[in-house]
C-alpha atoms as a PDB file:
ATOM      1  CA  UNK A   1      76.427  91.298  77.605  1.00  0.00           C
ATOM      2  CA  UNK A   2      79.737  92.924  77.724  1.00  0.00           C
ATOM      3  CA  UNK A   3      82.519  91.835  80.566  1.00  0.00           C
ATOM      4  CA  UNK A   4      85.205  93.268  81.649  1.00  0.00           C
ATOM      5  CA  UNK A   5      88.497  91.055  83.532  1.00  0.00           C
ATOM      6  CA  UNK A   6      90.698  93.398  85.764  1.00  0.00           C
ATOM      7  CA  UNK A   7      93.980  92.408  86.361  1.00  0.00           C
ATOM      8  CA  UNK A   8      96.795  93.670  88.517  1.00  0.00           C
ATOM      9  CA  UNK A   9     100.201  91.937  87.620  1.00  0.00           C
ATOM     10  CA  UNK A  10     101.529  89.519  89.417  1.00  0.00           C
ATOM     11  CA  UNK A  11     104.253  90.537  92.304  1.00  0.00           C
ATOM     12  CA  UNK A  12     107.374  91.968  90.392  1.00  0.00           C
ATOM     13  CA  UNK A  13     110.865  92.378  91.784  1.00  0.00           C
ATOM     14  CA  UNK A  14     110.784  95.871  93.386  1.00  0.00           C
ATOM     15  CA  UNK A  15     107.114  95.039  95.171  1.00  0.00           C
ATOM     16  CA  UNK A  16     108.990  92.469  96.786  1.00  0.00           C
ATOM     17  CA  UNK A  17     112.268  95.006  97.644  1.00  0.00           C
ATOM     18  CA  UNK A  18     109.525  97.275  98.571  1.00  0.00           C
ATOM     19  CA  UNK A  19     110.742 100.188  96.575  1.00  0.00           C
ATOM     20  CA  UNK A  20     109.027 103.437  94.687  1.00  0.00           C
ATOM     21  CA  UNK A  21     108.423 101.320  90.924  1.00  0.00           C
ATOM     22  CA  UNK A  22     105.853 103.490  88.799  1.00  0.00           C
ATOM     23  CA  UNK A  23     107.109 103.523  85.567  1.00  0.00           C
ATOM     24  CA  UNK A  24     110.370 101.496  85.801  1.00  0.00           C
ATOM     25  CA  UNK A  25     110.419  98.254  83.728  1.00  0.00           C
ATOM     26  CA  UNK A  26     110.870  95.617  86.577  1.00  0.00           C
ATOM     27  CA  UNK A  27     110.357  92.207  85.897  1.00  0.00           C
ATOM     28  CA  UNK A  28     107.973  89.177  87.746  1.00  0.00           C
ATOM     29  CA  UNK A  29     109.516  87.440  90.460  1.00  0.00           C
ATOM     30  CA  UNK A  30     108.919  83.683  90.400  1.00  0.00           C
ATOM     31  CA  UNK A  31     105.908  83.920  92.536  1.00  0.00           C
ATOM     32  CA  UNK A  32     104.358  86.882  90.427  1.00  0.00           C
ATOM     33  CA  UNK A  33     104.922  84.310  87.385  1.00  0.00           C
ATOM     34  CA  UNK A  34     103.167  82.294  89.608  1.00  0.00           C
ATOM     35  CA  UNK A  35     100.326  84.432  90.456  1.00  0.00           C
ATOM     36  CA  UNK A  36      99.675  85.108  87.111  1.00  0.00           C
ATOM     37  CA  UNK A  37      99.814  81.828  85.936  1.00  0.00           C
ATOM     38  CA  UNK A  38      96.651  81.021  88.834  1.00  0.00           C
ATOM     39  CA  UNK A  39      94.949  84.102  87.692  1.00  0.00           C
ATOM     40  CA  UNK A  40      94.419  82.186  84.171  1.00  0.00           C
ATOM     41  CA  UNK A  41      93.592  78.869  85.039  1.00  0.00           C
ATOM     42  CA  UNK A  42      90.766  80.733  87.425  1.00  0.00           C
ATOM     43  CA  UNK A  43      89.598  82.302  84.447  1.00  0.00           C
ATOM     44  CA  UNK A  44      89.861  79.249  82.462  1.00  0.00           C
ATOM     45  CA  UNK A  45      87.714  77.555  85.080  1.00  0.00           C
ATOM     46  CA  UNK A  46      84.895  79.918  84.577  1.00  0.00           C
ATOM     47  CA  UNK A  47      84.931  79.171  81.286  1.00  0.00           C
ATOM     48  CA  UNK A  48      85.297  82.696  80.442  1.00  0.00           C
ATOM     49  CA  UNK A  49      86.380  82.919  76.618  1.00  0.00           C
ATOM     50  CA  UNK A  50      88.073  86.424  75.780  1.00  0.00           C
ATOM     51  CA  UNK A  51      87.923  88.681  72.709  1.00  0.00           C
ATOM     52  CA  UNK A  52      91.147  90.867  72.981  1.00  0.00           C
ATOM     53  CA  UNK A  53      93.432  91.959  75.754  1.00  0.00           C
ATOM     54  CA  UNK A  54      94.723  95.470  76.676  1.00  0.00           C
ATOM     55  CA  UNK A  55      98.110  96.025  78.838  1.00  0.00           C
ATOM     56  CA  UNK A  56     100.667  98.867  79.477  1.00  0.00           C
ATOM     57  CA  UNK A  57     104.065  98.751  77.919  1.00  0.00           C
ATOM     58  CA  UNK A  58     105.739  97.531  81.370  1.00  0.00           C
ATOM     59  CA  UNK A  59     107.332  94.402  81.550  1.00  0.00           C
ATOM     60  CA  UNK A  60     105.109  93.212  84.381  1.00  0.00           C
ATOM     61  CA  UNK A  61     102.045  93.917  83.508  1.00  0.00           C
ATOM     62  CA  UNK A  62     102.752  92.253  79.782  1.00  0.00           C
ATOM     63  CA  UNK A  63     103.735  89.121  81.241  1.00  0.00           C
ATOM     64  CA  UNK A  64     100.903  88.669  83.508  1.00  0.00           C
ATOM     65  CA  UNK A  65      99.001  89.231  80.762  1.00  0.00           C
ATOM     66  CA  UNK A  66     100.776  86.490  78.513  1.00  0.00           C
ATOM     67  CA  UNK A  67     100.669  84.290  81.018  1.00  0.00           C
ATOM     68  CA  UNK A  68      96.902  84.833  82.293  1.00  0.00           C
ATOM     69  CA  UNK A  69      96.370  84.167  78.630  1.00  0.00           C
ATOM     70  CA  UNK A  70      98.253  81.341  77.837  1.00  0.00           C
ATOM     71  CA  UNK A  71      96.839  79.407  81.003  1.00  0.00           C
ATOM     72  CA  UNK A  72      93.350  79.854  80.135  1.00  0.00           C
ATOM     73  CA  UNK A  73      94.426  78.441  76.460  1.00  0.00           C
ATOM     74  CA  UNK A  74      93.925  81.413  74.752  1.00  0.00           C
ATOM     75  CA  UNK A  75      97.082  83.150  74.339  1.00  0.00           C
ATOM     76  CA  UNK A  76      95.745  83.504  70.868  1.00  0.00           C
ATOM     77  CA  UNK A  77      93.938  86.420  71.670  1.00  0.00           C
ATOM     78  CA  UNK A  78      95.046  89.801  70.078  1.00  0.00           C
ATOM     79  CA  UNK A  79      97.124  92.179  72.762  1.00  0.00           C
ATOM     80  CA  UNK A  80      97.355  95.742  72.672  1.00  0.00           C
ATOM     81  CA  UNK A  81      99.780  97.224  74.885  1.00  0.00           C
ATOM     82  CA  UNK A  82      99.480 100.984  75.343  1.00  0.00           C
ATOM     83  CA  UNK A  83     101.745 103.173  77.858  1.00  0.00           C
ATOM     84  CA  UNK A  84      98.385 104.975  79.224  1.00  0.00           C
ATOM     85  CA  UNK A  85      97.995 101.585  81.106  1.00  0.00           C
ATOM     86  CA  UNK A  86     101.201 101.854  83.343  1.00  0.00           C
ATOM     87  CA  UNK A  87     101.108 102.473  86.155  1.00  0.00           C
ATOM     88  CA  UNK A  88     101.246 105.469  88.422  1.00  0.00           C
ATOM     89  CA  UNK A  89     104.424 107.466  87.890  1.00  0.00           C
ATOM     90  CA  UNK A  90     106.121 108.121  91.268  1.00  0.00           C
ATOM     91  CA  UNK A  91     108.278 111.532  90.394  1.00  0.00           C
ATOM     92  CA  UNK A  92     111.037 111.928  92.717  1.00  0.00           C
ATOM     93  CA  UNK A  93     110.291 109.275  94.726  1.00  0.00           C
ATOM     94  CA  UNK A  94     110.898 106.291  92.121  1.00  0.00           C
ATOM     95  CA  UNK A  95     113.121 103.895  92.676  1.00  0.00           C
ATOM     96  CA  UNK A  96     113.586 104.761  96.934  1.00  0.00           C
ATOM     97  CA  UNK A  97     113.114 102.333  99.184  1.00  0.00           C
ATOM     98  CA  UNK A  98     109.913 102.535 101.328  1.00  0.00           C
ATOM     99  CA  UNK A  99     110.692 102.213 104.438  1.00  0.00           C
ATOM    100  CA  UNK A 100     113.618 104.225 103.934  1.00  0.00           C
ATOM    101  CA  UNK A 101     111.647 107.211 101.997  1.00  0.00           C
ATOM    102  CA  UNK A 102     109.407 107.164 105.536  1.00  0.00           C
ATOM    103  CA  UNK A 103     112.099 107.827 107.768  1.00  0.00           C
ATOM    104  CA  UNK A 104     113.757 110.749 105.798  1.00  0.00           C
ATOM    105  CA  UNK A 105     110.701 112.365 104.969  1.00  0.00           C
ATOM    106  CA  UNK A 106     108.232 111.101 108.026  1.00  0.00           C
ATOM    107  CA  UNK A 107     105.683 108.898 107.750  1.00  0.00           C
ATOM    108  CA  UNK A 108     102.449 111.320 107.344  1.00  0.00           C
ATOM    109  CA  UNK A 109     103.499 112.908 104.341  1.00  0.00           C
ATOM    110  CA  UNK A 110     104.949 109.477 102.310  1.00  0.00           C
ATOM    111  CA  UNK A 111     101.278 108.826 103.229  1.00  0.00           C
ATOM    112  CA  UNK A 112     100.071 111.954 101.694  1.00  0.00           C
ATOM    113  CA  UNK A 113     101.776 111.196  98.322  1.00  0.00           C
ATOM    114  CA  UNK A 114     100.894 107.682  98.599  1.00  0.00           C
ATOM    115  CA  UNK A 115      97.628 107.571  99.738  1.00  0.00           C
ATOM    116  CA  UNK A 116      96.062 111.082  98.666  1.00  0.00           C
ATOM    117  CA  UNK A 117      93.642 111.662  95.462  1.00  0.00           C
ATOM    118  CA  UNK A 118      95.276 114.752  94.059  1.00  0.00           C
ATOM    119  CA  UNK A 119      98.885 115.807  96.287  1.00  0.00           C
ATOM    120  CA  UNK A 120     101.947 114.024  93.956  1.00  0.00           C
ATOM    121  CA  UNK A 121     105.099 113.878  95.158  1.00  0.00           C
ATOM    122  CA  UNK A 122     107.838 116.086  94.016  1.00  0.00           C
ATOM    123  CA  UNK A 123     108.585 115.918  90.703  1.00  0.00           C
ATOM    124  CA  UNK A 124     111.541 113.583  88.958  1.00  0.00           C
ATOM    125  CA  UNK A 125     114.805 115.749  88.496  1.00  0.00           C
ATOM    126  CA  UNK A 126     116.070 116.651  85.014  1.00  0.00           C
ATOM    127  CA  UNK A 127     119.245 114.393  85.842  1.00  0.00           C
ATOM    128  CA  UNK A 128     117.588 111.581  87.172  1.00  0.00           C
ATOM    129  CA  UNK A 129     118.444 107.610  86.088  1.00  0.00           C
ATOM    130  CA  UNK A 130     114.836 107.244  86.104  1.00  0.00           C
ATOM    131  CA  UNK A 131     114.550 109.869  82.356  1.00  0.00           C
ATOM    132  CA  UNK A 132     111.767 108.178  80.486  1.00  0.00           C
ATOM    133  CA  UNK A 133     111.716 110.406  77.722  1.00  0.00           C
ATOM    134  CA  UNK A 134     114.655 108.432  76.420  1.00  0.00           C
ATOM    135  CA  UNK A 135     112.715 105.257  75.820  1.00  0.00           C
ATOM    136  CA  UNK A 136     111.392 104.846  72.314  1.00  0.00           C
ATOM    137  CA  UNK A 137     108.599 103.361  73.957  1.00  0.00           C
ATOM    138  CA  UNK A 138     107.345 107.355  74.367  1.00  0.00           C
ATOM    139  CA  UNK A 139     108.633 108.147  71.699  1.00  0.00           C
ATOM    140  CA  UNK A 140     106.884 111.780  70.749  1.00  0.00           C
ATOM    141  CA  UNK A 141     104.663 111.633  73.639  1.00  0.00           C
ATOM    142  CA  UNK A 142     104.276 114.309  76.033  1.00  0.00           C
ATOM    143  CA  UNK A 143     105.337 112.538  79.571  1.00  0.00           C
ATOM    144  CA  UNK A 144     104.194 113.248  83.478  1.00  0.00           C
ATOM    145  CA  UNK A 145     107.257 114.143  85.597  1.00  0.00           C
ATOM    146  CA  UNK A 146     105.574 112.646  88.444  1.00  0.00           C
ATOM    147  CA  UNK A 147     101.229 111.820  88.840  1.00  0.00           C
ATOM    148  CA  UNK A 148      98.963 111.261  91.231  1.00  0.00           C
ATOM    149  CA  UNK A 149      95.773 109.140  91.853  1.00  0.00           C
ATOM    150  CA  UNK A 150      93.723 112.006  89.918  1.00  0.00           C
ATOM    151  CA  UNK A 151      96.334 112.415  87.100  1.00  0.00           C
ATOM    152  CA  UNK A 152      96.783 108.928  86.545  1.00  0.00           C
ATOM    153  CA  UNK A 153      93.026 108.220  85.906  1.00  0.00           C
ATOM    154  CA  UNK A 154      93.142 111.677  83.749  1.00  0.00           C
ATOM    155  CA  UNK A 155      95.679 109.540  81.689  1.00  0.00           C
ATOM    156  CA  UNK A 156      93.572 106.370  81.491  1.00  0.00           C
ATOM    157  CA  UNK A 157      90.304 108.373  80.526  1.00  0.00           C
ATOM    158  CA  UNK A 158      91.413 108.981  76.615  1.00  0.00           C
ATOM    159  CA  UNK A 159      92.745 105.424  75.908  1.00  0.00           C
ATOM    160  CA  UNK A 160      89.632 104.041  77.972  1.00  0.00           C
ATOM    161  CA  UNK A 161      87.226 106.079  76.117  1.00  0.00           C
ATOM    162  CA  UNK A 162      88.912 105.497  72.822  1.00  0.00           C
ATOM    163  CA  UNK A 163      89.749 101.958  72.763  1.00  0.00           C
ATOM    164  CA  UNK A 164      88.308  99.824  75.563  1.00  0.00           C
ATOM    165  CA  UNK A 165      85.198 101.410  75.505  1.00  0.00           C
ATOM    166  CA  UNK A 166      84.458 100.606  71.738  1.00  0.00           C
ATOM    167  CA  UNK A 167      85.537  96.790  72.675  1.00  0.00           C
ATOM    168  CA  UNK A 168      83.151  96.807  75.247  1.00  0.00           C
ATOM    169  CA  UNK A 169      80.361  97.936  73.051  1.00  0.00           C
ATOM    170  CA  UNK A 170      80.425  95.760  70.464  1.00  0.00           C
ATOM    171  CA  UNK A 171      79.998  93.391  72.782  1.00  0.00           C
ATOM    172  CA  UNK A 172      83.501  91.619  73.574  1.00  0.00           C
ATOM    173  CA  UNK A 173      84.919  89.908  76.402  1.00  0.00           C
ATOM    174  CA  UNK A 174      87.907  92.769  77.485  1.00  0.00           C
ATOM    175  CA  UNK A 175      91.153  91.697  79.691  1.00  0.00           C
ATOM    176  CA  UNK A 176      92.457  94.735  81.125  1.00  0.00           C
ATOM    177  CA  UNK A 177      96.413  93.346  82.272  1.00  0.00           C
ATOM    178  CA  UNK A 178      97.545  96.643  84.541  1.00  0.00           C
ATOM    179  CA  UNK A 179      98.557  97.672  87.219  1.00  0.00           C
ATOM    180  CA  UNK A 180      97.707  98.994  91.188  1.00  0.00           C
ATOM    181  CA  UNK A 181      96.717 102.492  90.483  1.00  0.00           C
ATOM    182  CA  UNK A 182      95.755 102.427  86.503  1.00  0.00           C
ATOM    183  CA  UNK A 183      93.818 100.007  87.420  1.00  0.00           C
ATOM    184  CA  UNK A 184      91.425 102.151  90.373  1.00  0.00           C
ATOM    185  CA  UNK A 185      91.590 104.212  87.736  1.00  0.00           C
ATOM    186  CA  UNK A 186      89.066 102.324  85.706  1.00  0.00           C
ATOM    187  CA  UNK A 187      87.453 101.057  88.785  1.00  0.00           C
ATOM    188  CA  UNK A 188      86.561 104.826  89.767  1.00  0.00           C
ATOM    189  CA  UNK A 189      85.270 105.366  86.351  1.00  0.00           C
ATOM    190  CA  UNK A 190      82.717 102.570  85.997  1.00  0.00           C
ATOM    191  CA  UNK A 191      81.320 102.423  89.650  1.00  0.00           C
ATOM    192  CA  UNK A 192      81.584 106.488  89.752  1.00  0.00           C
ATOM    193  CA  UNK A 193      83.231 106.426  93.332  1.00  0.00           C
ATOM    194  CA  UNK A 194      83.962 109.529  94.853  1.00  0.00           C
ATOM    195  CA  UNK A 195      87.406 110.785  95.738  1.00  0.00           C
ATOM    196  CA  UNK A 196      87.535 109.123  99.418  1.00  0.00           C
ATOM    197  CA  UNK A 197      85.596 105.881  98.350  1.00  0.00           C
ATOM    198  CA  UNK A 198      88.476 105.448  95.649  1.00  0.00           C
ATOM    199  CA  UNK A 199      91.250 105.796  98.014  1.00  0.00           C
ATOM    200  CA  UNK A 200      90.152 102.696  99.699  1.00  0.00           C
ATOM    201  CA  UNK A 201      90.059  99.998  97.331  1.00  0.00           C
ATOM    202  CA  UNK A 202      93.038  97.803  97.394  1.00  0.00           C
ATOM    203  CA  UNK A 203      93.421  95.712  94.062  1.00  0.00           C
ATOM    204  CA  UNK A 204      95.440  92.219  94.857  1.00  0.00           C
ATOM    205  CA  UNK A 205      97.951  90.807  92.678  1.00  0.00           C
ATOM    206  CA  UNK A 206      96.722  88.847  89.131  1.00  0.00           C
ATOM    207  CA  UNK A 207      93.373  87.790  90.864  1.00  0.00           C
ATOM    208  CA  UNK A 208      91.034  88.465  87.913  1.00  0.00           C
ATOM    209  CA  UNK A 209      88.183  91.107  89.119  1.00  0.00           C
ATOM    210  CA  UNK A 210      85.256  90.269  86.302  1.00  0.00           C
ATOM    211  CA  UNK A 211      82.561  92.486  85.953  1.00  0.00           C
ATOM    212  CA  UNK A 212      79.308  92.297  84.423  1.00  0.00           C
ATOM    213  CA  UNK A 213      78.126  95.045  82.000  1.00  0.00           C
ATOM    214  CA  UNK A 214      74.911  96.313  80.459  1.00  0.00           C
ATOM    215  CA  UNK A 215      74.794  97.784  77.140  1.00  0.00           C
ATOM    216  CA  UNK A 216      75.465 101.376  78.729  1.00  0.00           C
ATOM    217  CA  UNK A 217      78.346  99.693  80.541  1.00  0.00           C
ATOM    218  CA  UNK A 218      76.476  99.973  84.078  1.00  0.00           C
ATOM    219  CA  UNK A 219      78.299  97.228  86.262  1.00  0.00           C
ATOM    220  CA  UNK A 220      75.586  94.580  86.658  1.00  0.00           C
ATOM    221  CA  UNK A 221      77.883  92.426  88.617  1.00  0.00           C
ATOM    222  CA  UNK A 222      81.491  91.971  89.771  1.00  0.00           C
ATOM    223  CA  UNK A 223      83.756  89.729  91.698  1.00  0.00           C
ATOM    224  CA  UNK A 224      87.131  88.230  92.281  1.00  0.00           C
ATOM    225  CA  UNK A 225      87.759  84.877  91.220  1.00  0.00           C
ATOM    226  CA  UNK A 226      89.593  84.234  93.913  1.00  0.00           C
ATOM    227  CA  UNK A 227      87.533  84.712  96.814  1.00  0.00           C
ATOM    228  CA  UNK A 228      90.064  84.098  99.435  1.00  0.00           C
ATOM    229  CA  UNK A 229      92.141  87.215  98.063  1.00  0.00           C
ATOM    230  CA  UNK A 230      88.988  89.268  97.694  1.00  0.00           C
ATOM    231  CA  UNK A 231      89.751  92.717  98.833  1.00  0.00           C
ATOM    232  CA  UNK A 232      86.141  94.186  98.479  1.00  0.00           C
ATOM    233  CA  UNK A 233      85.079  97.033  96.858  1.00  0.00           C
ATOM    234  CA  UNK A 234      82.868  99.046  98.627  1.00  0.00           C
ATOM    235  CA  UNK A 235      79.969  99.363  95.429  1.00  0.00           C
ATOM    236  CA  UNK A 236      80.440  95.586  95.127  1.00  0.00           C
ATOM    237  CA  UNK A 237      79.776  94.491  98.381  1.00  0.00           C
ATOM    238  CA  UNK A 238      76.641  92.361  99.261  1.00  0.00           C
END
């Protein structure tokens, strides 16, 4: 039977400044090290033996991943990092503090872009720090200026369908390092939630989400490992 591990990276700098992040490369503070680190040894505790890892090409999300790995003794296990796993790309908005963002622009419509399934927020400017399309990591890739909810699972889809999927079939164990909003991404896609359901799942930091698959990849089963920091799904409840 195929399983699936969701994880969300452990707390990184700017979730703890409480800024805009998306794309930018921010690292773990020490307690998103130490998240991570817990997320493993839960894993390892279920005895839960993995075949190969996926992660984006964010700092954060590879070294929860690394470090899930390497506390549940198997940082052997092949890693592909991909940048259709990053996370949500905030446009104009990266980088800007919260709070901050809410009282220039007023509080109902940072919800909108936050918080909606298909409104993004304004676009990243052509002279913005925040240029992506420098990195080599994109290198020849066609890039989002900003995304929402909608166009960040649009993103997923192809790399899910073309390289998770497979894993999945043939049986493996899959790890599935991420982050906040790529991750809903997948969860939309395998319990087929509709646009409101989705927009109320919260995923918590590096507490491993395993689900249970049949051979059509139909959830069987799911849960967090960590039942205290359980924010429940509404499919996976009861």
């Amino acid at each position: 039977m195929p399983k699936l591990i969701l994880l969300r990276h452990g707390q990184s700098q700017w979730n703890l400044e409480n800024r805009f992040t998306g794309w930018v490369d921010v690292n773990l503070t020490a307690e998103g090290e130490a998240q991570a680190v817990k997320g493993g040894e839960l894993i390892k505790a279920e005895g839960i033996e993995i075949d190969r890892a996926f992660t984006s090409v964010l700092t954060r999300a590879i070294r929860t991943c690394n470090l899930a790995l390497d506390a549940a003794g198997q940082s052997y296990v092949p890693v592909i990092k991909d940048w259709h796993l990053n996370e949500r790309h905030y446009g104009g908005l990266t980088g800007l503090d919260k709070a901050e963002t809410a009282a220039l622009h007023g509080d109902e419509q940072v919800k909108i872009w936050r918080r909606s399934y298909d409104v993004p927020p304004p676009e990243l400017s052509a002279d913005s720090a925040y240029d992506f399309s420098k990195d080599r990591r994109y290198a020849g890739s066609v890039l989002p200026l900003t995304e929402s909810l909608k166009t960040t699972l649009d993103r997923v889809l192809p790399f899910w369908d073309g390289s998770i999927v497979p894993a999945l079939k043939s049986g493996d164990t899959v790890l599935v390092a991420a982050h906040g909003n790529s991750i809903r991404a997948i969860i939309k896609l395998l319990f087929n939630l509709g646009e409101a359901e989705i927009l109320e799942v919260e995923v918590p930091t590096s507490n491993p989400l395993v689900i249970d698959l049949d051979a059509a990849l139909t959830p069987v089963s799911a849960r967090y490992l960590d039942a205290e920091r359980a924010n429940p799904v509404p499919v996976l409840q009861g």
